[in-house]
C-alpha atoms as a PDB file:
ATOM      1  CA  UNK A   1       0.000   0.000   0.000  1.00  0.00           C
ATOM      2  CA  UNK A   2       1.013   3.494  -0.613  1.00  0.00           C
ATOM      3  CA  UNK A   3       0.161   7.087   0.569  1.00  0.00           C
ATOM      4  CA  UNK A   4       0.359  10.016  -1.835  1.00  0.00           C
ATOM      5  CA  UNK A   5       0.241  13.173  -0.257  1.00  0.00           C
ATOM      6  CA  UNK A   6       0.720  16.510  -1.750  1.00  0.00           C
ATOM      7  CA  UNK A   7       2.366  19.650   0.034  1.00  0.00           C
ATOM      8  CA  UNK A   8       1.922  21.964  -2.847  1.00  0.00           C
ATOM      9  CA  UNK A   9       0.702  26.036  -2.862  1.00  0.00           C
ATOM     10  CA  UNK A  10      -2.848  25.563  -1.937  1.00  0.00           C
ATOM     11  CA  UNK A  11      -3.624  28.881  -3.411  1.00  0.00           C
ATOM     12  CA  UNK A  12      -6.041  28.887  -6.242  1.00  0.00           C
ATOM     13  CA  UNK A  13      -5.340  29.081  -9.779  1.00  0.00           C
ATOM     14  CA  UNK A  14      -7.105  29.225 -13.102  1.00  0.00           C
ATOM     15  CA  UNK A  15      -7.661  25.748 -14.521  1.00  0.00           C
ATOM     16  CA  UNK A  16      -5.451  25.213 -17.510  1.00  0.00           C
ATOM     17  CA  UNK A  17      -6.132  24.752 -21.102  1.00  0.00           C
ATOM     18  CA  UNK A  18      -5.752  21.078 -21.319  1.00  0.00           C
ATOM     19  CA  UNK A  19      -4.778  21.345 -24.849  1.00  0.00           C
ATOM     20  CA  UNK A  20      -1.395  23.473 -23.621  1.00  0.00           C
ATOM     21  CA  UNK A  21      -0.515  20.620 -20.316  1.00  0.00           C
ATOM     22  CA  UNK A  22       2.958  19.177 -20.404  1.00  0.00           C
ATOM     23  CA  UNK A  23       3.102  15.130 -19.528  1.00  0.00           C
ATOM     24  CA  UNK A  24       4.784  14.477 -16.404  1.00  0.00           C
ATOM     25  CA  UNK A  25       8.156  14.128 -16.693  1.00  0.00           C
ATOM     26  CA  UNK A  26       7.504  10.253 -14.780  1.00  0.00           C
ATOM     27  CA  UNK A  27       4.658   8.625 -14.467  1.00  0.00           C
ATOM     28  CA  UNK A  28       4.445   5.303 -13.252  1.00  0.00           C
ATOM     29  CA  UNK A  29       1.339   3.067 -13.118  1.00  0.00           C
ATOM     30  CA  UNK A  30       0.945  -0.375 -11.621  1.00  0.00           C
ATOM     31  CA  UNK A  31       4.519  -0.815 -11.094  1.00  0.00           C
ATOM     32  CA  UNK A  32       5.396  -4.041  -8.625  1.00  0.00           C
ATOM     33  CA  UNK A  33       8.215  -5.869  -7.698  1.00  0.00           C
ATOM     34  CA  UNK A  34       8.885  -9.030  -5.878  1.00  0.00           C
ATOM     35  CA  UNK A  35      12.037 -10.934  -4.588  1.00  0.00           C
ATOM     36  CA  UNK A  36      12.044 -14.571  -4.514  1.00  0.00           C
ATOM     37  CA  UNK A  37       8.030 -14.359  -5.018  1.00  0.00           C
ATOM     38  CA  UNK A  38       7.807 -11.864  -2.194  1.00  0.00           C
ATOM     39  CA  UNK A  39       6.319  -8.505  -3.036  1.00  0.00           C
ATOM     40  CA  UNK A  40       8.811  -5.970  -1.979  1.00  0.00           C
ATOM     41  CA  UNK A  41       6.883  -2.651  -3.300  1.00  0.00           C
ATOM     42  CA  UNK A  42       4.104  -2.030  -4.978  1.00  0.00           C
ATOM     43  CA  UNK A  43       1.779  -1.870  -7.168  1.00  0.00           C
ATOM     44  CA  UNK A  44       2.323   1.969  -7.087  1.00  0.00           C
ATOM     45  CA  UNK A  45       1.652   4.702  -9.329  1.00  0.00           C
ATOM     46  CA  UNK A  46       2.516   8.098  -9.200  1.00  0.00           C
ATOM     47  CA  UNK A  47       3.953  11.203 -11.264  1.00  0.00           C
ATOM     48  CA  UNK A  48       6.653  13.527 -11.473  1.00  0.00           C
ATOM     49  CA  UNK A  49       6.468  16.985 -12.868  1.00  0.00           C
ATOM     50  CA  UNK A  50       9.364  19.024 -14.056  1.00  0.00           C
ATOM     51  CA  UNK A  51      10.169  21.344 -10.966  1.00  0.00           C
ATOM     52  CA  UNK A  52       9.011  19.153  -8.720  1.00  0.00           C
ATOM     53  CA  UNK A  53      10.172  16.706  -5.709  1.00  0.00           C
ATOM     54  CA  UNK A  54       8.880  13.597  -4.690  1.00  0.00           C
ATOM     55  CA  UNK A  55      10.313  12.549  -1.264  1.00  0.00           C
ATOM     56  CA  UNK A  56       9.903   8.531  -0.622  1.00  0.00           C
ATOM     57  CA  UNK A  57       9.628   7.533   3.373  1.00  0.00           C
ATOM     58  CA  UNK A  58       9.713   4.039   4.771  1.00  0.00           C
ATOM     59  CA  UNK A  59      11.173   2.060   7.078  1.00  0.00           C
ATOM     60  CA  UNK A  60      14.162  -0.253   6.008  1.00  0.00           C
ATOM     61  CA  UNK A  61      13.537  -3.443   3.715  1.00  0.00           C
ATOM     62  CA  UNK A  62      10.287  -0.977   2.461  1.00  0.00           C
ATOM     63  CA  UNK A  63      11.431  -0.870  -1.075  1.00  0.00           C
ATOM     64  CA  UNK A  64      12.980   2.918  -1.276  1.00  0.00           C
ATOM     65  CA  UNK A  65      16.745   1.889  -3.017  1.00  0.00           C
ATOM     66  CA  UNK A  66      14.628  -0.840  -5.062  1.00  0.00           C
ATOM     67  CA  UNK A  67      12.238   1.349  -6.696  1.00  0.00           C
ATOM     68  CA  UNK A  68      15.279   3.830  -7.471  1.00  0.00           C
ATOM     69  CA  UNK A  69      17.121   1.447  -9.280  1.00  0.00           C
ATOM     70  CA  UNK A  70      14.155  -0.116 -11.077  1.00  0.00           C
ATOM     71  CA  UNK A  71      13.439   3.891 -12.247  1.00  0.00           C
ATOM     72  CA  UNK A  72      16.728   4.018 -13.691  1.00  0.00           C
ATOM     73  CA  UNK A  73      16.943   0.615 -14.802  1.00  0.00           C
ATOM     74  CA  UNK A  74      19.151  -1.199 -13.243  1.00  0.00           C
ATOM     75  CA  UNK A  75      16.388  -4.121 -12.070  1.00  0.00           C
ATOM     76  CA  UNK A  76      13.512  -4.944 -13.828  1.00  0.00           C
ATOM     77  CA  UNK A  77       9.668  -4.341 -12.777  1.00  0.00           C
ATOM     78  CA  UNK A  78       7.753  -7.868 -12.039  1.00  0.00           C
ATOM     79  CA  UNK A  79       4.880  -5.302 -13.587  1.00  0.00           C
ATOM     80  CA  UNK A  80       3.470  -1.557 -14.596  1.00  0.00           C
ATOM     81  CA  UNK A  81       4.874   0.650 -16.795  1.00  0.00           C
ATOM     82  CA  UNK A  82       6.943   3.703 -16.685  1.00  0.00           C
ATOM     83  CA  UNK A  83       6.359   6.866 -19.060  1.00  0.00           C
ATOM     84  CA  UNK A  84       8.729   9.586 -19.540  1.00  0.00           C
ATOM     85  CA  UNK A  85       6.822  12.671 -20.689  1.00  0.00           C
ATOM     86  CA  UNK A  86       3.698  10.963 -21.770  1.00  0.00           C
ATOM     87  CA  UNK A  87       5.425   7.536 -23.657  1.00  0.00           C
ATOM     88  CA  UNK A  88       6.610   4.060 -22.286  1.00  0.00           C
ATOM     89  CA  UNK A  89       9.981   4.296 -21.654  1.00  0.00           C
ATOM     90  CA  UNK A  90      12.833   2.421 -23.060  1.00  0.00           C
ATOM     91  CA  UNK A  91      16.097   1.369 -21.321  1.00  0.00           C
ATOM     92  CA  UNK A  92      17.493   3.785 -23.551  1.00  0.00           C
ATOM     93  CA  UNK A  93      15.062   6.421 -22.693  1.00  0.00           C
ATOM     94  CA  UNK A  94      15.544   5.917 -18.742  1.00  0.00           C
ATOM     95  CA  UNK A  95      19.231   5.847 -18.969  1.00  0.00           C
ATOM     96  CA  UNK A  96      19.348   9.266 -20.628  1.00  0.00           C
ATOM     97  CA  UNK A  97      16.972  10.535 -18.691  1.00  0.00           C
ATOM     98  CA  UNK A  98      18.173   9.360 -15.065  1.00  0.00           C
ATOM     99  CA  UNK A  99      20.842  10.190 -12.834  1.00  0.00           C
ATOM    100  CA  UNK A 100      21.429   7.972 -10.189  1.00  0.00           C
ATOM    101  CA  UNK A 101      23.121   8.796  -6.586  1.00  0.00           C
ATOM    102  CA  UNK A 102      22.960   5.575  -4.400  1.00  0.00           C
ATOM    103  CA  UNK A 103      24.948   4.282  -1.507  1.00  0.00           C
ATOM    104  CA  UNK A 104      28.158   2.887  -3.502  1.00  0.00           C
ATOM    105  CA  UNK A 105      30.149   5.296  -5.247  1.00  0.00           C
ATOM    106  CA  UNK A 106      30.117   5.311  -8.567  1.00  0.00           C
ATOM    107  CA  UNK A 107      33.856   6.450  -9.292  1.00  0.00           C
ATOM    108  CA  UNK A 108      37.281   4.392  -9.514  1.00  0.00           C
ATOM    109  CA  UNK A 109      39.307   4.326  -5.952  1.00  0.00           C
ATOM    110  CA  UNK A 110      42.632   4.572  -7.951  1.00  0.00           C
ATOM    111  CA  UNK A 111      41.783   7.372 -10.106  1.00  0.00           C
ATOM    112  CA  UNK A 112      42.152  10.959  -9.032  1.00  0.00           C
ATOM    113  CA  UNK A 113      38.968  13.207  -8.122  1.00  0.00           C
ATOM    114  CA  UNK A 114      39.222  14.973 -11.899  1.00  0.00           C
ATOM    115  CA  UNK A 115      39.871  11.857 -13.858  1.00  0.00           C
ATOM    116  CA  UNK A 116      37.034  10.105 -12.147  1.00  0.00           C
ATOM    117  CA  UNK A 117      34.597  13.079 -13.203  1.00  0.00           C
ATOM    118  CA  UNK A 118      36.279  13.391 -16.619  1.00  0.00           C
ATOM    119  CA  UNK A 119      36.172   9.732 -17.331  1.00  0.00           C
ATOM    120  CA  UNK A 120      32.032   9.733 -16.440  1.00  0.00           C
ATOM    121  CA  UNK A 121      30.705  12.938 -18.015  1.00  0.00           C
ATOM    122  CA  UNK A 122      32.590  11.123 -20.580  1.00  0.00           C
ATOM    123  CA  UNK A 123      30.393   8.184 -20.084  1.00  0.00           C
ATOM    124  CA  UNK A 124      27.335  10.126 -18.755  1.00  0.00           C
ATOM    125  CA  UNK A 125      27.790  13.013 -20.803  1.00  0.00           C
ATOM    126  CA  UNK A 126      27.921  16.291 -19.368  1.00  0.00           C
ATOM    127  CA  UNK A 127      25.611  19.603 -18.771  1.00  0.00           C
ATOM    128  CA  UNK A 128      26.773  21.693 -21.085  1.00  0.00           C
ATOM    129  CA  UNK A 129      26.518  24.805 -18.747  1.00  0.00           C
ATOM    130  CA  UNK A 130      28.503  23.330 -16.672  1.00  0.00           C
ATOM    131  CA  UNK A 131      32.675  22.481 -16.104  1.00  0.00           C
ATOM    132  CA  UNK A 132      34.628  20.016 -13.972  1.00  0.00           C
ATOM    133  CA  UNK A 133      36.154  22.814 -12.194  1.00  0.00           C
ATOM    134  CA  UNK A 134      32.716  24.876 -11.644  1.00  0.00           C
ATOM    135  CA  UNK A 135      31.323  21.817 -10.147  1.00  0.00           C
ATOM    136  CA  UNK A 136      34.121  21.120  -7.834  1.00  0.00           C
ATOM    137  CA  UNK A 137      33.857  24.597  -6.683  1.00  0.00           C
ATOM    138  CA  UNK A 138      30.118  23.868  -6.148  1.00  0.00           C
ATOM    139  CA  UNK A 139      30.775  21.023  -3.651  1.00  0.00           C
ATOM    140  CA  UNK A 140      33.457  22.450  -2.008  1.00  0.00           C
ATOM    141  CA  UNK A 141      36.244  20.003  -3.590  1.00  0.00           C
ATOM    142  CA  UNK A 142      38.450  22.345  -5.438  1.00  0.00           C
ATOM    143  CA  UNK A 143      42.110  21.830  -4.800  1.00  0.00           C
ATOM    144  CA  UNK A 144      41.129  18.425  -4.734  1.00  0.00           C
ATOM    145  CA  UNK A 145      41.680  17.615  -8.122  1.00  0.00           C
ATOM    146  CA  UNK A 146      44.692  15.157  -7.938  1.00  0.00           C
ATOM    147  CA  UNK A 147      43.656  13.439  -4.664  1.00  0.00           C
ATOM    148  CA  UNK A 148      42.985   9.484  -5.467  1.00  0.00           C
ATOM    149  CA  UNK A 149      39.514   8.776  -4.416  1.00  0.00           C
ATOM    150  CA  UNK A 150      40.604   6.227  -2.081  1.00  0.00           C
ATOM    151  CA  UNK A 151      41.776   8.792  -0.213  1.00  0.00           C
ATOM    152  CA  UNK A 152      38.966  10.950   0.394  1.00  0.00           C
ATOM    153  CA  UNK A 153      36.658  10.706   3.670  1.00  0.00           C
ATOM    154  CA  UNK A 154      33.432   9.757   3.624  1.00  0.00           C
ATOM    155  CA  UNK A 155      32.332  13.247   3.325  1.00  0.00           C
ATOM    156  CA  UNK A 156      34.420  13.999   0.554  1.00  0.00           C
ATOM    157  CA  UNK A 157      33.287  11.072  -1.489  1.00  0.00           C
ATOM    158  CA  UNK A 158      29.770  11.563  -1.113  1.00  0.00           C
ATOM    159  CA  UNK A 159      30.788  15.163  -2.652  1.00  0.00           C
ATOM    160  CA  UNK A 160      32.249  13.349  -5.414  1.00  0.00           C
ATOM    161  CA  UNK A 161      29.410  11.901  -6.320  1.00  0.00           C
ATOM    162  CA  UNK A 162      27.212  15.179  -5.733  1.00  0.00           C
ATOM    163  CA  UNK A 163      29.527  16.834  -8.588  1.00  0.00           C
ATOM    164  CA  UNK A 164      29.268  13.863 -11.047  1.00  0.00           C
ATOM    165  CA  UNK A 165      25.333  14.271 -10.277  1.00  0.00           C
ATOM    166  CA  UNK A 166      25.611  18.226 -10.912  1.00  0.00           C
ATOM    167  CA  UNK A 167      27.516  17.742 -14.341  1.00  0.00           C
ATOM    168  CA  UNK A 168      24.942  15.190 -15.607  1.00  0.00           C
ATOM    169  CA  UNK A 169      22.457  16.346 -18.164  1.00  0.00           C
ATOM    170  CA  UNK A 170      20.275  13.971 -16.988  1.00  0.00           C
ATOM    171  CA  UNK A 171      16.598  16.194 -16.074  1.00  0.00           C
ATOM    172  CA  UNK A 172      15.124  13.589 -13.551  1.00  0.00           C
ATOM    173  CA  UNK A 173      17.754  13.063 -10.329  1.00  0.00           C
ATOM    174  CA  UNK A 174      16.884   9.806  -8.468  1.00  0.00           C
ATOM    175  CA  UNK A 175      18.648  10.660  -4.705  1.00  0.00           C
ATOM    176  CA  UNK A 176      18.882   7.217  -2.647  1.00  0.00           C
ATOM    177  CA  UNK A 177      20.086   9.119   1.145  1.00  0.00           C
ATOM    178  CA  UNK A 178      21.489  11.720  -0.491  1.00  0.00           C
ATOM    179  CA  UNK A 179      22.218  12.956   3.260  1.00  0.00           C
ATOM    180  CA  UNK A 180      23.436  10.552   4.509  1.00  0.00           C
ATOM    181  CA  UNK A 181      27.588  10.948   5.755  1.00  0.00           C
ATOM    182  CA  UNK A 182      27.143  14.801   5.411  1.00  0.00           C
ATOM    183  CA  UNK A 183      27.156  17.365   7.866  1.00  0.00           C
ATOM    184  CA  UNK A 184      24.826  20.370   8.253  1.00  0.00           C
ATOM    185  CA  UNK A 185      26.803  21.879   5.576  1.00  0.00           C
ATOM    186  CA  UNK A 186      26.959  19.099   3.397  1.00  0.00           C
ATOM    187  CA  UNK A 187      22.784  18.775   4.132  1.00  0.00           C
ATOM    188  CA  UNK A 188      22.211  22.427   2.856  1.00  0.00           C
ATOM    189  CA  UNK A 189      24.309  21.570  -0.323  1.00  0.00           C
ATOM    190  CA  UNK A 190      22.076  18.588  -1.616  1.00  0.00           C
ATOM    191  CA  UNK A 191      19.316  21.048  -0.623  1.00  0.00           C
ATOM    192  CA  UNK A 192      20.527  23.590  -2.749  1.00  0.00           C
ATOM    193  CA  UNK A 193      21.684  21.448  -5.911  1.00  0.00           C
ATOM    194  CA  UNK A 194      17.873  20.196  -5.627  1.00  0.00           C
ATOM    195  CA  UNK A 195      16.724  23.568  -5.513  1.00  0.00           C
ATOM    196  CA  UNK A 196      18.643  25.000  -7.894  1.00  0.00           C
ATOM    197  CA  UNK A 197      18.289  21.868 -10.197  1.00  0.00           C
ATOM    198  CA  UNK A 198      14.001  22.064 -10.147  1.00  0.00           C
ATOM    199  CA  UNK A 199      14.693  25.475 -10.877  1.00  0.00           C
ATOM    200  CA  UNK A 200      15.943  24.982 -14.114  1.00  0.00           C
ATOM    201  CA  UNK A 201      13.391  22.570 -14.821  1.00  0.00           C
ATOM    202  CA  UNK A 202      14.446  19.081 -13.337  1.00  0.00           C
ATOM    203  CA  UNK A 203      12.504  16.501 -11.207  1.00  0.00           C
ATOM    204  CA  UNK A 204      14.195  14.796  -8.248  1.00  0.00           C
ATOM    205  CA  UNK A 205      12.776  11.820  -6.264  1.00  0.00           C
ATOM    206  CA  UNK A 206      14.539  11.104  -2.881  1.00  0.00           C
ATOM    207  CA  UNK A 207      14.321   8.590  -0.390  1.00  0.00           C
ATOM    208  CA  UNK A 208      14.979   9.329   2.909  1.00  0.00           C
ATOM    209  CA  UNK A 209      13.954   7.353   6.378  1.00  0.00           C
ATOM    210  CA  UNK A 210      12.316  10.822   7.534  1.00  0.00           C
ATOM    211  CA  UNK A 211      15.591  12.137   9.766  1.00  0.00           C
ATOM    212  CA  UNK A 212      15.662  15.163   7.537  1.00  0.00           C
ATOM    213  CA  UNK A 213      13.387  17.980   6.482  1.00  0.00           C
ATOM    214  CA  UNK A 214      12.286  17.720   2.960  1.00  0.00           C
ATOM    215  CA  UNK A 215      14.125  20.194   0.208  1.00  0.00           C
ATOM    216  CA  UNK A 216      12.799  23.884   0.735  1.00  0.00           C
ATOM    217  CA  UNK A 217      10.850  23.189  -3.118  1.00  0.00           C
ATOM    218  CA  UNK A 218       7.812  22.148  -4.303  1.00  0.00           C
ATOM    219  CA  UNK A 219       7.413  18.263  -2.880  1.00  0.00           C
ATOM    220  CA  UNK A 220       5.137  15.528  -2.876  1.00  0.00           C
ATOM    221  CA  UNK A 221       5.514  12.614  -0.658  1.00  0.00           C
ATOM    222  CA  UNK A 222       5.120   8.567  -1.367  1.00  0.00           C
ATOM    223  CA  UNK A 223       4.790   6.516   1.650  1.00  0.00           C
ATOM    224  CA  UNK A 224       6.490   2.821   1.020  1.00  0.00           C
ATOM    225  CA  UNK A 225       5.860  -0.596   3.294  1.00  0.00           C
ATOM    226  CA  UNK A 226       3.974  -0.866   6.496  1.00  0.00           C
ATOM    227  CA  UNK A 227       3.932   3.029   7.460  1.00  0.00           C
ATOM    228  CA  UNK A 228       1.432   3.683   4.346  1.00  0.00           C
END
């Protein structure tokens, strides 16, 4: 079972021309998936609107990281479907449309902090308003450029991976704990990146176990497992 509850503007607003409504930049409908016949989430449906957040709550073993990676494609759905603005999504589609942060790191130990980022916007691609070095700057690495990632703290690696996700072109972020080994600082830098990101006309769906305050944007939330 799910809960779907919206914290938007409650203000009111002229109905729009339906003719001139955008499809959600993810919509998902009927989506399940089960491990060794047990149903882990699901079925669930839901949308995600450009400039919008959707913040995913449960307990542990609820089916938060799952339904992440079976967004971006890295396991497949037992059932449902997933659009991306208004048409069934392909593999393809989802991994150019995705940007994943989870819990591993997604960078080489034995490369430095530049040639990891150079070797995946080379992968990933990379936001063309955007530079190594501006991104660096962003999460507070610069002047770590030739520091092997092996050798970074915690901290500093989850930064890593916060200036990979700011470089990708990718419009929908999918944030697995994006706070987690970060300190109040650290905190109000994913909370800007999201804001700044939905500002430009991204999506971001995080999962959190409810220890932190949602971003300060415009967020939805998605109840997972027995707390729904």
């Amino acid at each position: 079972m799910t809960a779907l509850r919206s914290h938007r503007d409650r203000t009111a607003y002229p109905m729009p021309d339906p003719a001139f409504v955008q499809p959600p930049l993810l919509a998902v409908r009927e989506l399940h998936f089960a491990r060794n016949e047990r149903p882990v989430f699901g079925p669930l449906g839901f949308s995600i609107d450009a400039g919008e957040a959707l913040l995913v709550q449960g307990d542990n073993g609820s089916g938060k990281t799952t339904l992440l990676r079976v967004l971006c494609g890295l396991l497949r759905a037992d059932g449902g479907s997933i659009h991306v603005r208004g048409r069934v999504a392909s593999h393809a589609t989802r991994a150019a449309t995705t940007a994943y942060l989870g819990h591993l790191p997604a960078f080489k130990a034995d490369l430095g902090v530049l040639e990891n980022l150079e070797f995946l916007c080379g992968l990933h691609g990379r936001r063309g308003s955007q530079t190594i070095a501006g991104a660096l700057a962003t999460v507070g690495l610069s002047g770590q450029e030739d520091t092997l990632a092996r050798q970074l703290s915690a901290g500093q690696r989850k930064r890593l991976s916060l200036a990979r996700l700011w470089l990708s072109p990718a419009p929908l972020w999918l944030l697995d704990e994006p706070y987690a080994n970060l300190d109040l600082g650290g905190i109000d830098l994913v909370n800007r990146m999201v804001q700044a990101h939905l500002g430009d006309g991204g999506a971001a769906l995080v999962t959190t176990h409810g220890a932190y305050a949602a971003p300060p944007v415009r967020t939805r939330l998605l109840m997972l497992g027995a707390a729904a």
